[in-house]
PDB file of N, CA and C in Angstrom:
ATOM      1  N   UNK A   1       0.836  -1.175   0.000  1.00  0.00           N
ATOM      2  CA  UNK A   1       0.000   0.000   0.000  1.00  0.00           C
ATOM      3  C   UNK A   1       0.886   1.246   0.000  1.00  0.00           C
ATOM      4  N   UNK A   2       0.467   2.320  -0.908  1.00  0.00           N
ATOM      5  CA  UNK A   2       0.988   3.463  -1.043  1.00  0.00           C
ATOM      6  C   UNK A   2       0.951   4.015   0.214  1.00  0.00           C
ATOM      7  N   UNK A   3       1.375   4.765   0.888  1.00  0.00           N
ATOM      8  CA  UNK A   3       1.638   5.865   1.910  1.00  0.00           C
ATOM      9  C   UNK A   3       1.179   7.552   1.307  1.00  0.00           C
ATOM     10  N   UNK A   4       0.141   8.014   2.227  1.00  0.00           N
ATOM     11  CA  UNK A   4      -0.277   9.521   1.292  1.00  0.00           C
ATOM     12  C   UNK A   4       0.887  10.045   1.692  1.00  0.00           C
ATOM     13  N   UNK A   5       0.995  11.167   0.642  1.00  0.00           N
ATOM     14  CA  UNK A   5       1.602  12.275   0.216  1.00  0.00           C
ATOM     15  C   UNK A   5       1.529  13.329   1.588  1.00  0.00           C
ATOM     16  N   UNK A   6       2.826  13.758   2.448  1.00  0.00           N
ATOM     17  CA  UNK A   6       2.292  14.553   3.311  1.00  0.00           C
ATOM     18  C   UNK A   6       1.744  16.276   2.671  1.00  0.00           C
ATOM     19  N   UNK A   7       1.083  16.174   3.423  1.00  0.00           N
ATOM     20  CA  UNK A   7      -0.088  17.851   3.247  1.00  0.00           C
ATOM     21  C   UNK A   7       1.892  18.836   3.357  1.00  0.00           C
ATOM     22  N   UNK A   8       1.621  19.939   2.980  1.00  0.00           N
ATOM     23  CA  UNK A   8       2.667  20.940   2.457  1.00  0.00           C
ATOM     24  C   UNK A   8       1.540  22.011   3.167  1.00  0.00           C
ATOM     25  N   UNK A   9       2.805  22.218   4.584  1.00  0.00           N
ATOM     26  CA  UNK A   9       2.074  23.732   5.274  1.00  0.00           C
ATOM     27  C   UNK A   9       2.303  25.161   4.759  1.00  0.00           C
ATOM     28  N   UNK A  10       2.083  26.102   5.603  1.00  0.00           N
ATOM     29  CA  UNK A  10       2.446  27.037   4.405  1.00  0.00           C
ATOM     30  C   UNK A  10       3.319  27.544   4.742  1.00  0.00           C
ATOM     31  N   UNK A  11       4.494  27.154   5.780  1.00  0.00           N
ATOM     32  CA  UNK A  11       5.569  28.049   6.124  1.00  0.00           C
ATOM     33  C   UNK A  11       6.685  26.827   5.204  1.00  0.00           C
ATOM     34  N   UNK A  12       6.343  26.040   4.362  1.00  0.00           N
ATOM     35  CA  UNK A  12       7.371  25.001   3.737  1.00  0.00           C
ATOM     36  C   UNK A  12       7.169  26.349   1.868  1.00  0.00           C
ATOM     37  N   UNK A  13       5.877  26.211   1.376  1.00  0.00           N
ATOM     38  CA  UNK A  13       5.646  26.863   0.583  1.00  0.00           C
ATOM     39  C   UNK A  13       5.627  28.571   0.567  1.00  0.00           C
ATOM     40  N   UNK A  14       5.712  28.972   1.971  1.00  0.00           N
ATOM     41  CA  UNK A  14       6.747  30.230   1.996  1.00  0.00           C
ATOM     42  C   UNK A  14       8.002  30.264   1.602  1.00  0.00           C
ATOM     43  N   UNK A  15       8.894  29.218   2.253  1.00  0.00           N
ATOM     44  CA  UNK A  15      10.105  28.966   2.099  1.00  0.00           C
ATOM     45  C   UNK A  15      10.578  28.801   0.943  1.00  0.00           C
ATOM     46  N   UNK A  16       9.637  27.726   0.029  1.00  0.00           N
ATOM     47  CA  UNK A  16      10.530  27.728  -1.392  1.00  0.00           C
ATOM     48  C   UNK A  16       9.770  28.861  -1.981  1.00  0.00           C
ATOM     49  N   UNK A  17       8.767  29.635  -1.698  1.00  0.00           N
ATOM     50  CA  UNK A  17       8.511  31.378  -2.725  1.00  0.00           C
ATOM     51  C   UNK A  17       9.767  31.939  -2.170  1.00  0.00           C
ATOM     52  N   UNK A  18      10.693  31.922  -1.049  1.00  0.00           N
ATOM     53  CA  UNK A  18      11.473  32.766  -0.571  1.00  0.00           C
ATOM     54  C   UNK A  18      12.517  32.305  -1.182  1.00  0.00           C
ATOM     55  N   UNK A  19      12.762  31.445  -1.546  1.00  0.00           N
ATOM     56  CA  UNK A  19      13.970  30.683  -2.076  1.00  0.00           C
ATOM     57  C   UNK A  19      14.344  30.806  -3.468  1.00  0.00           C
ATOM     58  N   UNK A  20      13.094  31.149  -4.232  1.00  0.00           N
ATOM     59  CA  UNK A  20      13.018  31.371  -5.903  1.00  0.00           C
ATOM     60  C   UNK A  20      12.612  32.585  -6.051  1.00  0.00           C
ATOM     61  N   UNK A  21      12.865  33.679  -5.008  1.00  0.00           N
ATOM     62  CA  UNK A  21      12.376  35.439  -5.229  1.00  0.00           C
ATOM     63  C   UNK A  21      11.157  35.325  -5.254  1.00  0.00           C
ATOM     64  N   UNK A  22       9.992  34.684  -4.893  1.00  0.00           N
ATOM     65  CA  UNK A  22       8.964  34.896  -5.158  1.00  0.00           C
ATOM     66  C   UNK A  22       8.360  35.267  -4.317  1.00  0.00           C
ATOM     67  N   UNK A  23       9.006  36.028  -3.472  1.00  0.00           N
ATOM     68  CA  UNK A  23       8.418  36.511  -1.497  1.00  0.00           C
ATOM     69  C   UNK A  23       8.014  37.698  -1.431  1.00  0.00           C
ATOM     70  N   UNK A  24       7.524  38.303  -2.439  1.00  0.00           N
ATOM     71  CA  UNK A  24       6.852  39.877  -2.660  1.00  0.00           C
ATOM     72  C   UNK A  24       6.037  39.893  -1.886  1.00  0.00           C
ATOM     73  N   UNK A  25       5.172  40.193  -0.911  1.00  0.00           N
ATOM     74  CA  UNK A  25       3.646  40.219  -0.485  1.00  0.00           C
ATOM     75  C   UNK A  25       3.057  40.730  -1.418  1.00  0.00           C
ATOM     76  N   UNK A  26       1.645  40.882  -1.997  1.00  0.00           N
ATOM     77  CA  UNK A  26       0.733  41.710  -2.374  1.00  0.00           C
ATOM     78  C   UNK A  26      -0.497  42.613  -1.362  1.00  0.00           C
ATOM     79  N   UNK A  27       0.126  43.752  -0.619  1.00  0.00           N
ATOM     80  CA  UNK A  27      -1.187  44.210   0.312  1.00  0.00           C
ATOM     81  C   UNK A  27      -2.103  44.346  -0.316  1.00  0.00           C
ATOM     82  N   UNK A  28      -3.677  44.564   0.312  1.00  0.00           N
ATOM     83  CA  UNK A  28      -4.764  44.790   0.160  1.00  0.00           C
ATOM     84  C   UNK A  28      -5.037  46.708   0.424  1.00  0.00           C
ATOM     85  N   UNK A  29      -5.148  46.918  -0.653  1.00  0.00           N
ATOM     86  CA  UNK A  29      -5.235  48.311   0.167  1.00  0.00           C
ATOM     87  C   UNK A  29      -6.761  48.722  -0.638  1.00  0.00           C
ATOM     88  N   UNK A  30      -7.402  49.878  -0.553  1.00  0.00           N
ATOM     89  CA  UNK A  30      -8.436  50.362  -0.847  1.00  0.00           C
ATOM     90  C   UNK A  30      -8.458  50.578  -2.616  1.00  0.00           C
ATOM     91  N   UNK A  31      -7.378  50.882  -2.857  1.00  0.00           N
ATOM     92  CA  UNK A  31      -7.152  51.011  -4.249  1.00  0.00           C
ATOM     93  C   UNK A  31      -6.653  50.143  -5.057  1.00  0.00           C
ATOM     94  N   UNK A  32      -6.300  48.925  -4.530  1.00  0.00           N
ATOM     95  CA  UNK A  32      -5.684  47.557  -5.128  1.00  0.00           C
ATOM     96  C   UNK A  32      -5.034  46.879  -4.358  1.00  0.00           C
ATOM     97  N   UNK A  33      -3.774  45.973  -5.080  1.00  0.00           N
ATOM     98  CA  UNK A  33      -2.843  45.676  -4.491  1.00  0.00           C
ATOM     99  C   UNK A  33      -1.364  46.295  -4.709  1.00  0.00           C
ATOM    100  N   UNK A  34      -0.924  46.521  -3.378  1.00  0.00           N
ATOM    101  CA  UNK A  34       0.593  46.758  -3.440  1.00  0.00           C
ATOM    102  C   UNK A  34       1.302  46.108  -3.077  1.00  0.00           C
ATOM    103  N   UNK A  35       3.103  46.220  -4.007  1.00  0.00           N
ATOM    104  CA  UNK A  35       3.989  45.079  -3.774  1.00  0.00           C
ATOM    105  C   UNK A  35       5.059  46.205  -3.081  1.00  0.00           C
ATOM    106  N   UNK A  36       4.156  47.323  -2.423  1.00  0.00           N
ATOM    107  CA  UNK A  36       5.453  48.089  -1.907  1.00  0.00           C
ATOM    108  C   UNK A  36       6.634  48.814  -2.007  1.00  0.00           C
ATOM    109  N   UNK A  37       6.400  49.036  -3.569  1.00  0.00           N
ATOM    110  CA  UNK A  37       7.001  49.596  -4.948  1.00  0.00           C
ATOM    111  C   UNK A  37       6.486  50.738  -5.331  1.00  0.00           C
ATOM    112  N   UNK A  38       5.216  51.263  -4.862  1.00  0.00           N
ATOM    113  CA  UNK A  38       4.864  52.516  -5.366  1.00  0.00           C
ATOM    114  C   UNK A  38       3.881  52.444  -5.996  1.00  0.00           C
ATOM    115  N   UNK A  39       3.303  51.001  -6.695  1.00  0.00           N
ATOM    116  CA  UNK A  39       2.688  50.400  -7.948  1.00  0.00           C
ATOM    117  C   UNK A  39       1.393  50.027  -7.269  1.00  0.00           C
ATOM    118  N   UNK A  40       0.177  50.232  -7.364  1.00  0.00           N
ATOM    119  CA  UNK A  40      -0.745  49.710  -7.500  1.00  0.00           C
ATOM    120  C   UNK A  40      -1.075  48.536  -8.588  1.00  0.00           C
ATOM    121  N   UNK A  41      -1.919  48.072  -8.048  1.00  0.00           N
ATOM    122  CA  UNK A  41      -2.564  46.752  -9.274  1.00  0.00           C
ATOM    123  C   UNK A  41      -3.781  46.736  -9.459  1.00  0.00           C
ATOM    124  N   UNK A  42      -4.705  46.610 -10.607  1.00  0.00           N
ATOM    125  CA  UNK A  42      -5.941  46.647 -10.629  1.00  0.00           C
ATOM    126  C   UNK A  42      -6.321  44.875 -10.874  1.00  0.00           C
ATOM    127  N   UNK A  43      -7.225  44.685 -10.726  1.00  0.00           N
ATOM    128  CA  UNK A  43      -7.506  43.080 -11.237  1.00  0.00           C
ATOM    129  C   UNK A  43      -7.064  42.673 -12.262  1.00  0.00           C
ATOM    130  N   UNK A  44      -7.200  43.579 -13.504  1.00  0.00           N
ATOM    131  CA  UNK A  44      -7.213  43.454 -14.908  1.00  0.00           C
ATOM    132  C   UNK A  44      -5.158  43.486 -15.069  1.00  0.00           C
ATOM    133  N   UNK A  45      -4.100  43.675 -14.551  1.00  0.00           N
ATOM    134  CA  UNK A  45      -3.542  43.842 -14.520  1.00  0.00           C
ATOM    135  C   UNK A  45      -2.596  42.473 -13.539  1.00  0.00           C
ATOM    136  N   UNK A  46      -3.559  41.545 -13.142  1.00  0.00           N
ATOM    137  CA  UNK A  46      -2.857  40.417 -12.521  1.00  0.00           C
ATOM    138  C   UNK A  46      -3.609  39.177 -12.903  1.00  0.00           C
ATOM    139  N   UNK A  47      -2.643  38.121 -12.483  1.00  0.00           N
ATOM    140  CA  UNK A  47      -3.174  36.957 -12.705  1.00  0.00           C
ATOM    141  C   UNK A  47      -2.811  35.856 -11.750  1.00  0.00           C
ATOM    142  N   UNK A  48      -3.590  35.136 -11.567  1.00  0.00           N
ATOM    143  CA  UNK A  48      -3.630  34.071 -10.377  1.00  0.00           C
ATOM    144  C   UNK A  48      -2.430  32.799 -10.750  1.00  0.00           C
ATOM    145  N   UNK A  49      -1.939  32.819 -10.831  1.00  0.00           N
ATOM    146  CA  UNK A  49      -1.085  31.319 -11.213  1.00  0.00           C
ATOM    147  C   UNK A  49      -1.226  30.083 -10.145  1.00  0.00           C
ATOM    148  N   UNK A  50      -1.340  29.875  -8.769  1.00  0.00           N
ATOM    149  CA  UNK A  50      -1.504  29.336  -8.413  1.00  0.00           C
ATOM    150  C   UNK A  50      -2.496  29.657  -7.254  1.00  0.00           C
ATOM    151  N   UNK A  51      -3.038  28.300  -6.645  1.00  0.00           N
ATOM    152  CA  UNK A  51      -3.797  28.664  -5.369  1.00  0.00           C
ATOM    153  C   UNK A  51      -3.490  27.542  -4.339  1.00  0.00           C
ATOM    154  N   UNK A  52      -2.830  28.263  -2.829  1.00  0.00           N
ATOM    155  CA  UNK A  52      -2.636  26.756  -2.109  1.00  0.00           C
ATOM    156  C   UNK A  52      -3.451  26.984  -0.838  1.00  0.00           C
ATOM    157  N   UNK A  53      -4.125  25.810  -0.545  1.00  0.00           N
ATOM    158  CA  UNK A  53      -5.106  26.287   0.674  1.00  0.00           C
ATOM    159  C   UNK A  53      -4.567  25.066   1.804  1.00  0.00           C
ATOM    160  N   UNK A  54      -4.453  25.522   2.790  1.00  0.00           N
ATOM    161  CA  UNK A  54      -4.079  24.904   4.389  1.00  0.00           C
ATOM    162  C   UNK A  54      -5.247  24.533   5.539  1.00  0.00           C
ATOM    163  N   UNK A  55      -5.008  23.751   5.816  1.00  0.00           N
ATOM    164  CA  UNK A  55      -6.307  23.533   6.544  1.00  0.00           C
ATOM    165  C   UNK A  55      -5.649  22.545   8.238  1.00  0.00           C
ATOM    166  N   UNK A  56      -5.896  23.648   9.187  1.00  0.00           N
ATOM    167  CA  UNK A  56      -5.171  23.003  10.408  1.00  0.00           C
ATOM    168  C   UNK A  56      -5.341  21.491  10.542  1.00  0.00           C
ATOM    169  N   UNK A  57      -4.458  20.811  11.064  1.00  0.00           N
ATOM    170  CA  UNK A  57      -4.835  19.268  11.342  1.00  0.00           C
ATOM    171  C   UNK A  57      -5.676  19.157  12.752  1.00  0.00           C
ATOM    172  N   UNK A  58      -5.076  20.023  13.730  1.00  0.00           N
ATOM    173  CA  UNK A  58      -6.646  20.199  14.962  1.00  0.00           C
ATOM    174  C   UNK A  58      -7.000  21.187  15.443  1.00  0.00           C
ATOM    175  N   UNK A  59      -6.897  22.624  14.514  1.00  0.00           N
ATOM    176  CA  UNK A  59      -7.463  23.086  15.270  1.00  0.00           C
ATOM    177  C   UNK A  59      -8.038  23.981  13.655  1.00  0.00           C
ATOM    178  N   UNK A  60      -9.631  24.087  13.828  1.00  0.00           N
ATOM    179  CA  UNK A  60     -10.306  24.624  12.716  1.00  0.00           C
ATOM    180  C   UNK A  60     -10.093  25.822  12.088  1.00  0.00           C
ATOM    181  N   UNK A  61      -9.574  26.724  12.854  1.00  0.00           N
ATOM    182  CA  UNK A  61      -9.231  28.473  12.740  1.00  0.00           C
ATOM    183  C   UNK A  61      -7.999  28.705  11.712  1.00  0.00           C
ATOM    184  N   UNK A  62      -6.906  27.272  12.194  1.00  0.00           N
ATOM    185  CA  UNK A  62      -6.040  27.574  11.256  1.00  0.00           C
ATOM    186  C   UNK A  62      -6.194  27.184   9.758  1.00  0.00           C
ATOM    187  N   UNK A  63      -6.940  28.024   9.737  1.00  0.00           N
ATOM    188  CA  UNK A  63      -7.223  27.955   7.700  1.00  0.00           C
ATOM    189  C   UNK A  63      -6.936  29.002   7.133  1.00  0.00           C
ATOM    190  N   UNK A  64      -6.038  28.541   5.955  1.00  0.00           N
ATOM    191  CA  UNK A  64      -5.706  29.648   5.199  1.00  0.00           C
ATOM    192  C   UNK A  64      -5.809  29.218   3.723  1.00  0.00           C
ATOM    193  N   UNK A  65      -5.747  30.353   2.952  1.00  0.00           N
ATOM    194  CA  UNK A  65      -5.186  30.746   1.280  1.00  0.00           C
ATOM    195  C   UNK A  65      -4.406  31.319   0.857  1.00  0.00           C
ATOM    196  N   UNK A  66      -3.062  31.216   0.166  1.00  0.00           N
ATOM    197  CA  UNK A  66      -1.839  32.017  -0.414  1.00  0.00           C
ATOM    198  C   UNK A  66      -2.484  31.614  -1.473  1.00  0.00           C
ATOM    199  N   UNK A  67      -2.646  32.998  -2.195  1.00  0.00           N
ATOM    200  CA  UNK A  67      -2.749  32.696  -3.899  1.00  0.00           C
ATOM    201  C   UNK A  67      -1.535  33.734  -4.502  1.00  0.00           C
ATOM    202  N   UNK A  68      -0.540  32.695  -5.245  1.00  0.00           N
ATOM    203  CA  UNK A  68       0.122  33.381  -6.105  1.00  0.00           C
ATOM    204  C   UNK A  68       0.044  33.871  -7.185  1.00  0.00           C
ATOM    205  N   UNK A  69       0.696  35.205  -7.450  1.00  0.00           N
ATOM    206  CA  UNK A  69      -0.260  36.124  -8.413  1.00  0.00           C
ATOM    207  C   UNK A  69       0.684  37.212  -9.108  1.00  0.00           C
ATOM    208  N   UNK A  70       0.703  36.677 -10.874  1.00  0.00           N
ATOM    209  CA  UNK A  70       1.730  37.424 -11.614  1.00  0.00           C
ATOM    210  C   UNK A  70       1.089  38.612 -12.298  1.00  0.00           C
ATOM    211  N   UNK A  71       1.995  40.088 -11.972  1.00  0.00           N
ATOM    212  CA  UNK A  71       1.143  40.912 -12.428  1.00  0.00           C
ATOM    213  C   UNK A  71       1.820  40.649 -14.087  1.00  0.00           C
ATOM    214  N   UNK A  72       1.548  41.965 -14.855  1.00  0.00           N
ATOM    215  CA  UNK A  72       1.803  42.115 -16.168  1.00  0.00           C
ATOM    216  C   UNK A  72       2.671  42.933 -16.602  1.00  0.00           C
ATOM    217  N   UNK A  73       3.512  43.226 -15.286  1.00  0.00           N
ATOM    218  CA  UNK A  73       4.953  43.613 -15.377  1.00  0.00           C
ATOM    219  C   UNK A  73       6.035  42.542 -15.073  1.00  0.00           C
ATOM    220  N   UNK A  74       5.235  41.405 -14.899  1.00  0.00           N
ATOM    221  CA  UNK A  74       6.384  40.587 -14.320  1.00  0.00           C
ATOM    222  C   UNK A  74       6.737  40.181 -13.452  1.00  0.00           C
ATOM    223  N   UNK A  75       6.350  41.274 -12.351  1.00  0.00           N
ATOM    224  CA  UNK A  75       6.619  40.937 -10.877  1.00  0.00           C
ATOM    225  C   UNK A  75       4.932  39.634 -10.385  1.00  0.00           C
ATOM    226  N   UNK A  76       5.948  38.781  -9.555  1.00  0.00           N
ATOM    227  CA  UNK A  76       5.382  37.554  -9.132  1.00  0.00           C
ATOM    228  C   UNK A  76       5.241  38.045  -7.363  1.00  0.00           C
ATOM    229  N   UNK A  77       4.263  37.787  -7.181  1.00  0.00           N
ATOM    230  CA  UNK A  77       4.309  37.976  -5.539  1.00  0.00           C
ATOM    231  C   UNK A  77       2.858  37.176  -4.957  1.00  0.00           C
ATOM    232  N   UNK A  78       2.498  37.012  -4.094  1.00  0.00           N
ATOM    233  CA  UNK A  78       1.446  36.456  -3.159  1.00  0.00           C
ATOM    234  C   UNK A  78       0.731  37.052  -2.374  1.00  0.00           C
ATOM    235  N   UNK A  79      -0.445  36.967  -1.758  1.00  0.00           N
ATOM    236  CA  UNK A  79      -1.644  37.376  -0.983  1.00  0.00           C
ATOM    237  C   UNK A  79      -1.995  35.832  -0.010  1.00  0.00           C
ATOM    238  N   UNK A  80      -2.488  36.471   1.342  1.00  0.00           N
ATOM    239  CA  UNK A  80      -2.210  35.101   2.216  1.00  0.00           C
ATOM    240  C   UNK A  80      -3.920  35.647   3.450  1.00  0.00           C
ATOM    241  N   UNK A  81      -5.149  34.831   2.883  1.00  0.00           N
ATOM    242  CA  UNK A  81      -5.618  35.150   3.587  1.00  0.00           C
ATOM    243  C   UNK A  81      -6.252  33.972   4.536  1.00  0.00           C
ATOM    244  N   UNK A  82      -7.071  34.235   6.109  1.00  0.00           N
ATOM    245  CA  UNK A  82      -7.288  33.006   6.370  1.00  0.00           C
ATOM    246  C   UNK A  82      -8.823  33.043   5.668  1.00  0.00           C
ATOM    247  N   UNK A  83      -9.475  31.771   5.563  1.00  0.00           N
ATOM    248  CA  UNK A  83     -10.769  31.920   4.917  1.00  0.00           C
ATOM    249  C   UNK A  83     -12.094  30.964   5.712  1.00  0.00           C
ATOM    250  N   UNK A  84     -12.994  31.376   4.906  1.00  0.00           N
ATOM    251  CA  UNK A  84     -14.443  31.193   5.925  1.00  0.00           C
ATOM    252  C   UNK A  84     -14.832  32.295   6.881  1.00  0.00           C
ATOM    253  N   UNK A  85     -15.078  31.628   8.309  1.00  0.00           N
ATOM    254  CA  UNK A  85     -15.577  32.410   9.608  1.00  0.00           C
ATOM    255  C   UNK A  85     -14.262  33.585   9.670  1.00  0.00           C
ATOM    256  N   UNK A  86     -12.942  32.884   9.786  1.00  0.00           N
ATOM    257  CA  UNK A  86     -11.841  33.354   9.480  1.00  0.00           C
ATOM    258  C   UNK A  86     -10.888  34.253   8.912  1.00  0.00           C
ATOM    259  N   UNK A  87     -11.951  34.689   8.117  1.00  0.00           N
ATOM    260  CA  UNK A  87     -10.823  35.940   6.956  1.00  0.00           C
ATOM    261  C   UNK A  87     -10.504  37.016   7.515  1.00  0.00           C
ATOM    262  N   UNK A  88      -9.222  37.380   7.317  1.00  0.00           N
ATOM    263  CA  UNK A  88      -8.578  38.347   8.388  1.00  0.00           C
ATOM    264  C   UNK A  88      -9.066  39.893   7.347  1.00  0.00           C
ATOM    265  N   UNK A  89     -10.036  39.816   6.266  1.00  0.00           N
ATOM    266  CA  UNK A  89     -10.547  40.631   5.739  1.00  0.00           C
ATOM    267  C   UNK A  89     -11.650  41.101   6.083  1.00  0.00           C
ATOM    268  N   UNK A  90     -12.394  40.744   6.617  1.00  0.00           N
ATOM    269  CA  UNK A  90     -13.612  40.964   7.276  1.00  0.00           C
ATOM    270  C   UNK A  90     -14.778  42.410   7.505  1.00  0.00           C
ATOM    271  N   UNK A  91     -13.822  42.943   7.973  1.00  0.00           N
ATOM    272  CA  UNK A  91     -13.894  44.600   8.358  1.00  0.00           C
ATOM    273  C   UNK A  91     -13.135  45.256   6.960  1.00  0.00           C
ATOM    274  N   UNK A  92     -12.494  44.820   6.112  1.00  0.00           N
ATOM    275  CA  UNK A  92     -11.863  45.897   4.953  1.00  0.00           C
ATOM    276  C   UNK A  92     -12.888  45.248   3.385  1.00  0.00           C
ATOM    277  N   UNK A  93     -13.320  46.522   3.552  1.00  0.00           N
ATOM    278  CA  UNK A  93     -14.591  46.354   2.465  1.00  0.00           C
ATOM    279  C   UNK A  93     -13.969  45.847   0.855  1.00  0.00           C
ATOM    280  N   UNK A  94     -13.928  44.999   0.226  1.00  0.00           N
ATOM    281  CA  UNK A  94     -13.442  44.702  -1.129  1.00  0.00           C
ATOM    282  C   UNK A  94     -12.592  43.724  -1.360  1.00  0.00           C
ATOM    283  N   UNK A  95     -11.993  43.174  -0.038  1.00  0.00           N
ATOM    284  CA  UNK A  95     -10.862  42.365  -0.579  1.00  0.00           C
ATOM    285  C   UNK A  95     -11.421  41.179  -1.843  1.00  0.00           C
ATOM    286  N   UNK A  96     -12.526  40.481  -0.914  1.00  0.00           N
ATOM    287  CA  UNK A  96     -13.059  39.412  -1.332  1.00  0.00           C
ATOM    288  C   UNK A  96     -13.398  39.485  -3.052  1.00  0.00           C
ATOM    289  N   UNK A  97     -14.000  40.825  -3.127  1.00  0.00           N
ATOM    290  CA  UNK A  97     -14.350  41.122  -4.342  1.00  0.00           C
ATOM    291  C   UNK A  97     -13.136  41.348  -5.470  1.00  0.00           C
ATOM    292  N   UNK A  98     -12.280  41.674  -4.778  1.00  0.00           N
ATOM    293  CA  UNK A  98     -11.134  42.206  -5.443  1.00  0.00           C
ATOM    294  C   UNK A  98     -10.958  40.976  -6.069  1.00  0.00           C
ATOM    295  N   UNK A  99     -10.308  40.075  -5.170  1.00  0.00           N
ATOM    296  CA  UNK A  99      -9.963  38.553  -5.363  1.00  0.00           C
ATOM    297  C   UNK A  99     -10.153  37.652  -6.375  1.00  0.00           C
ATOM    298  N   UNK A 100     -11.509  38.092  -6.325  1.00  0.00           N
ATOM    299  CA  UNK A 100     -12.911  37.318  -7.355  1.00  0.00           C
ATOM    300  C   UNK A 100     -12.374  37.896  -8.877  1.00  0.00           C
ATOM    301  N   UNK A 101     -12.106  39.327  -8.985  1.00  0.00           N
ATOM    302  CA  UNK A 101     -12.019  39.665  -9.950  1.00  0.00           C
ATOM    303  C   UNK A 101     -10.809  39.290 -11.065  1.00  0.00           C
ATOM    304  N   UNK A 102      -9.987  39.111 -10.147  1.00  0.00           N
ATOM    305  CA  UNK A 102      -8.444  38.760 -10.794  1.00  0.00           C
ATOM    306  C   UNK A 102      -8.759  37.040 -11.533  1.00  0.00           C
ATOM    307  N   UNK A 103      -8.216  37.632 -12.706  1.00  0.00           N
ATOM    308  CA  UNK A 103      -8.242  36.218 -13.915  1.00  0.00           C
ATOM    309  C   UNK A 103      -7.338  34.691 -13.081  1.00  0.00           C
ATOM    310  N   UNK A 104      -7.854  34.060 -12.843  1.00  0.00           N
ATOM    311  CA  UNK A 104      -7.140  32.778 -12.841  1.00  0.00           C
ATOM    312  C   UNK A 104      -6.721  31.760 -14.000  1.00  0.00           C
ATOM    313  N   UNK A 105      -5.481  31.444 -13.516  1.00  0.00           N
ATOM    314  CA  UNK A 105      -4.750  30.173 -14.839  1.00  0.00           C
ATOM    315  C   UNK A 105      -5.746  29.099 -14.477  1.00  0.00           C
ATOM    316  N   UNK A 106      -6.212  28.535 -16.012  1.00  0.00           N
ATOM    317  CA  UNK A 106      -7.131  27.135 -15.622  1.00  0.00           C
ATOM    318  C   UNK A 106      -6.134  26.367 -14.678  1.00  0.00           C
ATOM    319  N   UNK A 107      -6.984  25.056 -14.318  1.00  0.00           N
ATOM    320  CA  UNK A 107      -6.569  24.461 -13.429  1.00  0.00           C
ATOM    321  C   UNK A 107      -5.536  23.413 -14.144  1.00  0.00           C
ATOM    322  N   UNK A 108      -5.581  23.158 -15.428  1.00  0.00           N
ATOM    323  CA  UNK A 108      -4.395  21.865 -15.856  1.00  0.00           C
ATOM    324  C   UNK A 108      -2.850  22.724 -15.641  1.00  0.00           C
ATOM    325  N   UNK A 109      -3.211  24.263 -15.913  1.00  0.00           N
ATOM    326  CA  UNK A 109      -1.836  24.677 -16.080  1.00  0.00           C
ATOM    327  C   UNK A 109      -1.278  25.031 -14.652  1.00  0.00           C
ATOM    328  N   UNK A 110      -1.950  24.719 -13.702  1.00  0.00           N
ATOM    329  CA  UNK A 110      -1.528  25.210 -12.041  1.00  0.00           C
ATOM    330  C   UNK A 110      -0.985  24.145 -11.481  1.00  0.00           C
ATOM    331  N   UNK A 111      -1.502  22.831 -11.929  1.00  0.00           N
ATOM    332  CA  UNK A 111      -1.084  21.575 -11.695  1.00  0.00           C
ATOM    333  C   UNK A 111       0.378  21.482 -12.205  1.00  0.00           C
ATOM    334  N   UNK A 112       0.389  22.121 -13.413  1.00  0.00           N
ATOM    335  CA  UNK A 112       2.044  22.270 -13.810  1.00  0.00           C
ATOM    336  C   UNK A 112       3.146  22.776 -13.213  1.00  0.00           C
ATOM    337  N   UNK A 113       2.277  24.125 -12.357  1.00  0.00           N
ATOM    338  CA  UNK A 113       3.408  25.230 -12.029  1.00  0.00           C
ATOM    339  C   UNK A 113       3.873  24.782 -10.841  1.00  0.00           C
ATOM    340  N   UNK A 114       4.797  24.292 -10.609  1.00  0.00           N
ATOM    341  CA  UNK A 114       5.842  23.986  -9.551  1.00  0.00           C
ATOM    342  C   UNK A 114       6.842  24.765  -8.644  1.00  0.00           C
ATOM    343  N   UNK A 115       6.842  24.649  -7.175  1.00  0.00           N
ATOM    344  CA  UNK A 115       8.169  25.279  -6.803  1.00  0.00           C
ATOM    345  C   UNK A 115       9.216  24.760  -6.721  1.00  0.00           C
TER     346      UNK A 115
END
């Protein structure tokens, strides 16, 4: 019998975004996202490449989403929220929507993208 695959937390998949430059944050701010550069981002201007979701082994709260996200300059960076009851967005009006709006890579080509 095969043995599953262990689950990948998100301070392992921090580590290799940190390891391949890919450790930009993307904030949430009222007007988009910033990588802390000066640059705003509009939806139309990024794209989702990957999505990794965490889910505590006992305790329910620790749930999260890093979605990695290439704008159309090039720069690669990430957004890390927790989700459900959970979202550390809650009180900041738009994130969710924001989120929604940004184009995602179908799913065969995310399966590809590797760290």
């Amino acid at each position: 019998m095969q043995m599953p695959h262990p689950m990948t937390t998100l301070s392992e998949v921090m580590e290799k975004l940190r390891l391949k430059g890919l450790d930009t944050e993307m904030r949430w701010t009222k007007e988009g996202f910033s990588a802390g550069k000066g640059k705003v981002y509009q939806p139309d201007e990024l794209e989702i490449i990957k999505v990794y979701r965490f889910e505590g082994m006992s305790d329910p709260s620790d749930t999260s989403i890093l979605y990695l996200i290439k704008a159309n300059d090039g720069l690669i960076g990430y957004s890390i929220d927790a989700y459900g009851a959970y979202s550390n967005h809650d009180n900041e009006e738009g994130y969710d929507n924001f989120i929604r709006l940004i184009p995602e890579t179908g799913h065969d080509q995310q399966l590809s993208f590797e760290l």
